[in-house]
Structures are given as structure tokens and as C-alpha cells.
Protein backbone atom coordinates (compact mmCIF):
# COMPACT_ATOMS: atom_id res chain seq x y z
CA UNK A 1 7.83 32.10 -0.53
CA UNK A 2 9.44 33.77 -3.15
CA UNK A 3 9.35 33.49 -6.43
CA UNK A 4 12.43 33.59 -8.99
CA UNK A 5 11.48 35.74 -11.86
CA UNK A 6 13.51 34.44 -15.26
CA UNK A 7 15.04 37.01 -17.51
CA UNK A 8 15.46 36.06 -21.18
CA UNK A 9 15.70 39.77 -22.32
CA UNK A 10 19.29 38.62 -23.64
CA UNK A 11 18.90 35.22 -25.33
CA UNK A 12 17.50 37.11 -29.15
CA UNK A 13 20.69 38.86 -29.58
CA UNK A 14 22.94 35.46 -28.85
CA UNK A 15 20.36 33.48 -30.99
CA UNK A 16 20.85 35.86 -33.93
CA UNK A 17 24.18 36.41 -33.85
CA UNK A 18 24.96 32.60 -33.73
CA UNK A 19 22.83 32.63 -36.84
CA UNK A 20 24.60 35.34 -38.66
CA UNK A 21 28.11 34.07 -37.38
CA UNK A 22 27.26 30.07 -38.60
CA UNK A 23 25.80 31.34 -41.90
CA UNK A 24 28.69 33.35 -42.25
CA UNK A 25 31.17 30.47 -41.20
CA UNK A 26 29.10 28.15 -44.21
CA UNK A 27 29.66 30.52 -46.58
CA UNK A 28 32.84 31.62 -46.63
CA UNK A 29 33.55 27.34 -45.89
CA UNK A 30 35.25 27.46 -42.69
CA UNK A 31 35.95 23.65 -41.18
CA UNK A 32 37.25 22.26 -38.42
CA UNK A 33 38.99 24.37 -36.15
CA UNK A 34 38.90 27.23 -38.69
CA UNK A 35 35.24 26.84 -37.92
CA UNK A 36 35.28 27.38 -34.44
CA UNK A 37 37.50 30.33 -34.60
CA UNK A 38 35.77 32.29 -36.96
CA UNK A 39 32.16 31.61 -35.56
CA UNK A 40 33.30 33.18 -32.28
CA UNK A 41 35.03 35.95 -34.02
CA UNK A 42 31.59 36.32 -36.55
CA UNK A 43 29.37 35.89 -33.52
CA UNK A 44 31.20 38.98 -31.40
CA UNK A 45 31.46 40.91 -34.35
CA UNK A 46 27.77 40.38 -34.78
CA UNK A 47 26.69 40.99 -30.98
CA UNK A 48 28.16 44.35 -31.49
CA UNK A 49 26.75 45.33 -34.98
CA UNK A 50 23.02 44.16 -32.96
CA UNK A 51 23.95 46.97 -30.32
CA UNK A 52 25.30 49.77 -32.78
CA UNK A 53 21.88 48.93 -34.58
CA UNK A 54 19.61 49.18 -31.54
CA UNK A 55 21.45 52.56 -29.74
CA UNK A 56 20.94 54.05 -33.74
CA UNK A 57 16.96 52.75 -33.92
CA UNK A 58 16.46 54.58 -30.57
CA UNK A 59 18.23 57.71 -31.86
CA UNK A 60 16.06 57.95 -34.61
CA UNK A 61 13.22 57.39 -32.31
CA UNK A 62 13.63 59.85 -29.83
CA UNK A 63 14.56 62.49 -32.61
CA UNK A 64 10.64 62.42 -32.97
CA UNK A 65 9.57 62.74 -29.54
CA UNK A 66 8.99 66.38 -28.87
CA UNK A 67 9.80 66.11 -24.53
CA UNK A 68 7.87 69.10 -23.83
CA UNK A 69 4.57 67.67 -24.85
CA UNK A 70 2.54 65.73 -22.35
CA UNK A 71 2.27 62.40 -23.28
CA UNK A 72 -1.56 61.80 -22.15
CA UNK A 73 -2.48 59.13 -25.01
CA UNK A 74 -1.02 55.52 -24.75
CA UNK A 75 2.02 54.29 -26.27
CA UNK A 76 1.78 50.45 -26.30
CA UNK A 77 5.17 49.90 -28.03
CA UNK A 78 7.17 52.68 -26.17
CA UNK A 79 5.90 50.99 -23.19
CA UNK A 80 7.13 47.07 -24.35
CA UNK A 81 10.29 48.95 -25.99
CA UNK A 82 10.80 50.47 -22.40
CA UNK A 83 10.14 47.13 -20.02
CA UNK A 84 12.08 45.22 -22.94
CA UNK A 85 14.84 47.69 -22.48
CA UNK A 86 14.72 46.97 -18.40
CA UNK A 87 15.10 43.56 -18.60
CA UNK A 88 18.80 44.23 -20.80
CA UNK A 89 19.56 46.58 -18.60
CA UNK A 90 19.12 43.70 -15.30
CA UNK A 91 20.21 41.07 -17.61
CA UNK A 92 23.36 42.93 -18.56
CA UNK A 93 24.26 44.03 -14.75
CA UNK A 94 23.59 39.94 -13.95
CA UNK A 95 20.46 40.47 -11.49
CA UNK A 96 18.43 37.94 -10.67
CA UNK A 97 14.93 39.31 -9.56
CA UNK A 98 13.07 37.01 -6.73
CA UNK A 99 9.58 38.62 -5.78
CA UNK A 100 6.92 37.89 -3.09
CA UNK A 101 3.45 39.18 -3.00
CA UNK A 102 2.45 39.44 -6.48
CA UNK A 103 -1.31 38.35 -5.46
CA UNK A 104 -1.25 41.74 -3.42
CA UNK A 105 -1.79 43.49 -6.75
CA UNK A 106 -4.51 45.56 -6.55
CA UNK A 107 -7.00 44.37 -9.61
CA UNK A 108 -7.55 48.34 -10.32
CA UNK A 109 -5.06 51.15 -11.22
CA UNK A 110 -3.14 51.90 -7.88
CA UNK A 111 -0.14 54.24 -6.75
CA UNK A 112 2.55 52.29 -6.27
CA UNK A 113 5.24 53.19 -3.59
CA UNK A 114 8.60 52.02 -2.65
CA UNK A 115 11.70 52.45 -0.69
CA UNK A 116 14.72 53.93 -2.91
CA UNK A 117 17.90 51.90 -1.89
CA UNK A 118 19.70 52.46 -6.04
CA UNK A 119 18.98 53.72 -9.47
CA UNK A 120 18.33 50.09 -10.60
CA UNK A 121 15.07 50.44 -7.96
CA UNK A 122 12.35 51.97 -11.12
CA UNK A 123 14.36 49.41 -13.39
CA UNK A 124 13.45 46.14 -11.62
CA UNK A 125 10.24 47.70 -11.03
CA UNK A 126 9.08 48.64 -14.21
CA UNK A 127 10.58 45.26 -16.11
CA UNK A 128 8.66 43.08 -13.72
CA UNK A 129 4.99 45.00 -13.70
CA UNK A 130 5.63 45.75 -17.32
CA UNK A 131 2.37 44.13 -17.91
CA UNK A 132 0.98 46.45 -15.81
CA UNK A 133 1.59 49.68 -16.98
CA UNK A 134 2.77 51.29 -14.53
CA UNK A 135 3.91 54.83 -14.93
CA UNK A 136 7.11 56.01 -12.51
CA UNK A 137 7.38 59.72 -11.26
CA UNK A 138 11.29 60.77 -11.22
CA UNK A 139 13.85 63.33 -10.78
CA UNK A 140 14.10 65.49 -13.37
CA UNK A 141 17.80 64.72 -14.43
CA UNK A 142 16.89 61.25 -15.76
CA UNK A 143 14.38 62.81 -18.48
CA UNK A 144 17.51 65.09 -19.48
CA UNK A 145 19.47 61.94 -20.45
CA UNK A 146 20.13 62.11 -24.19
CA UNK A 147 17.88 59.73 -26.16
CA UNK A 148 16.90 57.54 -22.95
CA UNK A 149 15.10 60.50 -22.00
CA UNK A 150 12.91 61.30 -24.50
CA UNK A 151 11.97 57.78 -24.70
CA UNK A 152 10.73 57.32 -20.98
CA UNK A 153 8.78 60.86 -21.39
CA UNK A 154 6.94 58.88 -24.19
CA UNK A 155 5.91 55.90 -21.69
CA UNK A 156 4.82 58.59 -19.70
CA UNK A 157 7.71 58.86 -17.22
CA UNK A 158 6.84 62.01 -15.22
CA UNK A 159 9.55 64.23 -13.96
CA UNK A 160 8.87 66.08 -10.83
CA UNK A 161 10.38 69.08 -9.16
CA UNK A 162 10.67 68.84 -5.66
CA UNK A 163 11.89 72.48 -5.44
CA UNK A 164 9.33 73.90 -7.12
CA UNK A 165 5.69 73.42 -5.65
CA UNK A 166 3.68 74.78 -8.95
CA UNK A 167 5.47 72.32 -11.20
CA UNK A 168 5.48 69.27 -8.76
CA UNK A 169 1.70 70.27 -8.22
CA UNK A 170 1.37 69.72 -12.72
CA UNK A 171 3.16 66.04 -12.25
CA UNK A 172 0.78 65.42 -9.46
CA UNK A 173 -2.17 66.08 -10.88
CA UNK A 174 -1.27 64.69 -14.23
CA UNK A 175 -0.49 61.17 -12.62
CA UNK A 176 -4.03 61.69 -10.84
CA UNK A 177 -5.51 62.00 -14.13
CA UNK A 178 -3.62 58.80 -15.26
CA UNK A 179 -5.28 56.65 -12.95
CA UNK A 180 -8.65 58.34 -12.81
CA UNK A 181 -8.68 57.34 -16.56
CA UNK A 182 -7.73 54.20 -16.24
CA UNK A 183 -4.53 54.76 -18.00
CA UNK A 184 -2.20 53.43 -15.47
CA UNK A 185 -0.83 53.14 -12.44
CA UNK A 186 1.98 55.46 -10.66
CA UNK A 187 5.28 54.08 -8.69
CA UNK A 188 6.54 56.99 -6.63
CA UNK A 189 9.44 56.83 -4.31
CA UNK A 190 8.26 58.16 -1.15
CA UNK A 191 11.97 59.05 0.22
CA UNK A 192 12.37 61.32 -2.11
CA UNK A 193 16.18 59.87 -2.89
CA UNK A 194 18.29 57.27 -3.12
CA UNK A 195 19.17 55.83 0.99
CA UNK A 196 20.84 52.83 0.18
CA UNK A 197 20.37 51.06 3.29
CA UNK A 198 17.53 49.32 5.86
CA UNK A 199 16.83 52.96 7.41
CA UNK A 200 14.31 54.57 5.67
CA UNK A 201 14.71 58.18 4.96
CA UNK A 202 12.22 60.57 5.93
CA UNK A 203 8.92 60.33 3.44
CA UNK A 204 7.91 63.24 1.45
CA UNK A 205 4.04 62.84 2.35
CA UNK A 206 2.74 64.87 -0.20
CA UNK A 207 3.51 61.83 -2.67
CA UNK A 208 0.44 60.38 -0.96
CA UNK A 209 -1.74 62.87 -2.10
CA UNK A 210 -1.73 61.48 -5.51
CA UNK A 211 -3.83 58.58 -4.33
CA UNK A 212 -6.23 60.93 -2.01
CA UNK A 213 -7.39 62.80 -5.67
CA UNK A 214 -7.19 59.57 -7.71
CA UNK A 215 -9.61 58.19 -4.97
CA UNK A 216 -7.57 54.74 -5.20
CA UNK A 217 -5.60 52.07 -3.11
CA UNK A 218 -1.60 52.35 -2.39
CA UNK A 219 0.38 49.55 -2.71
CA UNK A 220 3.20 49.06 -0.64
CA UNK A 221 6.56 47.54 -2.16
CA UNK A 222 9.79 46.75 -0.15
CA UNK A 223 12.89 46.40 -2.47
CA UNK A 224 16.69 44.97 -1.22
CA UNK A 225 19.84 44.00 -2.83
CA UNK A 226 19.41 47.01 -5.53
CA UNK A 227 22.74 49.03 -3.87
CA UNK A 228 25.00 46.34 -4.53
CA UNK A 229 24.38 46.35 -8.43
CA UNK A 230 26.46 49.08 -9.43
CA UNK A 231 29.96 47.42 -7.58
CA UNK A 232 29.16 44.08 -8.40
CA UNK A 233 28.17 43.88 -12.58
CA UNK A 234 28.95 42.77 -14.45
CA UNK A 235 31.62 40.51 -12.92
CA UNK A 236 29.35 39.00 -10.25
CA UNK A 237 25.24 37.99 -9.91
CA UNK A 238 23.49 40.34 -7.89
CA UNK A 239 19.99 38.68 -6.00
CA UNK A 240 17.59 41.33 -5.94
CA UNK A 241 14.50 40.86 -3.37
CA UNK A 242 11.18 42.43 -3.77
CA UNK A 243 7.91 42.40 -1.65
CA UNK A 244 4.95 43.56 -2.42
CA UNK A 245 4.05 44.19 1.49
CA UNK A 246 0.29 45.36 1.65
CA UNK A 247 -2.46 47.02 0.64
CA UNK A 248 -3.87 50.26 1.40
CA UNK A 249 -7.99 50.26 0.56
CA UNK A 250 -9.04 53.25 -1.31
CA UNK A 251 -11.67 53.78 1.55
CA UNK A 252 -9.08 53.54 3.83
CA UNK A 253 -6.57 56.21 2.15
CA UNK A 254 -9.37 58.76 1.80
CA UNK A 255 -10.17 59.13 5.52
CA UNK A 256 -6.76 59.59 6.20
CA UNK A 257 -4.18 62.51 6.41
CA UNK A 258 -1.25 62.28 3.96
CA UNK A 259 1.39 61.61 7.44
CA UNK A 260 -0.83 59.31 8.72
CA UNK A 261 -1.17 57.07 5.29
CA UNK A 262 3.31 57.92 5.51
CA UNK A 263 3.06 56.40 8.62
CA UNK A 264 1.25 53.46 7.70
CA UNK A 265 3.50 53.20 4.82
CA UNK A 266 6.58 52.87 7.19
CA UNK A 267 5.13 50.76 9.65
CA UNK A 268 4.50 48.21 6.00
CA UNK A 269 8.11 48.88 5.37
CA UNK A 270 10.04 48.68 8.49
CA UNK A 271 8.24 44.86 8.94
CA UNK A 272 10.12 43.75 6.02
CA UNK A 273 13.28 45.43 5.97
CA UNK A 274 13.89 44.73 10.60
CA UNK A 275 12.90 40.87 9.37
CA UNK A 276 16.20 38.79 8.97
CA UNK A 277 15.70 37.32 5.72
């Protein structure tokens, strides 16, 4: 059965700027009608002050993040600003997250892996194991985005270069080292891209390798509804499924060849996205 995960990512910036827009209202001695009027206009005004305020805090932030460092040491409040700034992002698009499995979750650090069906995928992902930490390996072009960037390199977002086998080879063994340490946990997208529908595209095995080194169990996660995000928010509600499918034993992953544990990995997948649910 799944379970409806609540979002209240939103409900501080209405709360405060109903504060600022009554005090404002009770000061300047609105009544009446004149009341009503102005605390809407106060309260908007306010909701978008909050916003100009937050995008120029994470400026400021990011200004001090140097992007080519490494970020081996842990970051507890890039990682809450990060989940925190997942669950505006859903809240904002109007998705409601319903999940299924969460007792699957391996009580040790684990790679994570997941079909790719939208860029909201790592974002639904990462706000609801945010308790987790989980760090996500991605395409390069998202660490390039300008201040977003340089904060997800500090929560130890890990770009990798598919292109380039000695610097995909760095990512790898740097998200080995995470979990060997005890760090965290990886979510890699075995597809390699975004499909966008039930057929999975063809896995990039060597993702799998990552759990061979780290000597540690892959858990298998089946996400749906993520492709109609982007044409439906903010106008409509988007239901967003995820299952967390299986478990692949450590013991299990290291007497196996990175197709066959791809293989296994499909066969997980396929069972959840042929069911009609």
C-alpha cells in the first residue's frame, strides 16, 4: 500500500508573510474592507520580498564554495538547505509524492538506483531520503547551473562524465569512498538519461561497479508520474509514484558481473513498471 508523503516545505513563507502583512495592516490601521485589501496586497508583496531574500542568501552562499574542490567532509546544513530546497521545488510544481517500500531500506549505506523518466526524478528522490543522506551522481551540466550548482557540489553532488573514462573513473571511486566511510549513500541513474516512458533504456553497467568496490547492497527504486511535471505545474497536481522494489545483498552483488547485477536490476524494474497500477 502506498503511502502519501505530506509536503509542508511551503507553509513558513505563507505563515510569515501573513504575519508581516497583518502587522503591517495594524499599523498603518486598516479596517474593514480596507483591511482585507491591503493584507492581500502586504501579504504578496511580502511572499516576494521572502523569495528575493532567499535567491540573494544562496548567492552569497555559493560565492564561497570553491566547485573545484572535492567536497569529502560533511555538510549537515548544505544537505537540510538542499532537501529543504526539494521539497519547494515539488511543492511549487504541485506534486504529491506517494511511496511504497520504505522498509526495503537497507539499514547500511547502499547505492541507490533508479529509472530516469524527468529532471524532477533526483528531486523527489533526494527530498524524501533527505534523512538519509544520500548523495546523487549527475550530468555534468546541472553542477554548471549558476548558484544551484555550487550548492549541490557542496552536498556532495558528483558530476560524472560519461565521455570521458578517466574522469567518470574519479566520480566512481570517490562515491566508493563515500560509502566505504560511512558518509553516505549514492543514487545513480542506471539509464544514463532521461526515457520518459515504461521502456527502460539500455543500462550503463558500469554504474554497478560502484557497489562491487564499496562491497555494499543496491537498492532498487522504480519512479512514475515524474514526465508529466514539467506540462502540468503549476496549474494542475501532479501524483508522483515511487517504489522502492528490492534489495540486492552485498554478498550477492559481489559474486556477480556488473550485466548480470543490470540484469537483475531490470528484471526489479520491469515488475513494477508492466504492473497496471
Amino acid at each position: 500500500m502506498y503511502q502519501t508523503v505530506r509536503n509542508r516545505s511551503l507553509l513558513p513563507w505563507f505563515l510569515i508573510s501573513a504575519a508581516l502583512a497583518a502587522a503591517l495592516c495594524l499599523l498603518l490601521s486598516y479596517r474593514g474592507w480596507a483591511f482585507a485589501g491591503m493584507f492581500a496586497l502586504f501579504g504578496l508583496a511580502a511572499f516576494v520580498a521572502l523569495w528575493l531574500l532567499f535567491a540573494l542568501f544562496l548567492a552569497v552562499l555559493a560565492a564561497c564554495i570553491d566547485p573545484s574542490e572535492p567536497q569529502r567532509e560533511d555538510a549537515p546544513f548544505f544537505h537540510r538547505l538542499v532537501g529543504y530546497g526539494m521539497g519547494l521545488l515539488l511543492a511549487l510544481g504541485r506534486v504529491r509524492v506517494h511511496v511504497r517500500g520504505l522498509e526495503r531500506l537497507p539499514q547500511q549505506r547502499f547505492l541507490l538506483v533508479c529509472n530516469h523518466r524527468s529532471g524532477y526524478d533526483p528531486i523527489a528522490l533526494g527530498w524524501l531520503l533527505r534523512r538519509d543522506k544520500v548523495a546523487f551522481v549527475s550530468k555534468p551540466e546541472n553542477l554548471r547551473i549558476p548558484v544551484v550548482g555550487r550548492i549541490l557540489h557542496r552536498d556532495r553532488v558528483m558530476a560524472i562524465d560519461r565521455e570521458n573514462d578517466r574522469t567518470a573513473l574519479k566520480t566512481i571511486l570517490f562515491a566508493v569512498d563515500l560509502i566505504r566511510r560511512g558518509a553516505s549513500s549514492v543514487g545513480i541513474f542506471p539509464e544514463g538519461t532521461r526515457g520518459g516512458g515504461d521502456e527502460l533504456l539500455p543500462f550503463r553497467n558500469g554504474a554497478f561497479k560502484i557497489a562491487q568496490r564499496a562491497k555494499c547492497p543496491v537498492l532498487v527504486a522504480v519512479i512514475r508520474g515524474s514526465e508529466q511535471i514539467r506540462r502540468r505545474a503549476p496549474w494542475r497536481r501532479t501524483e508522483l509514484w515511487l517504489d522502492f522494489v528490492s534489495v540486492l545483498p552485498a554478498e550477492q552483488v559481489a559474486q556477480l558481473k556488473t550485466n548480470e547485477i543490470g540484469d537483475k536490476v531490470r528484471t526489479c524494474m520491469t515488475s513494477v513498471l508492466s504492473a497496471d497500477c
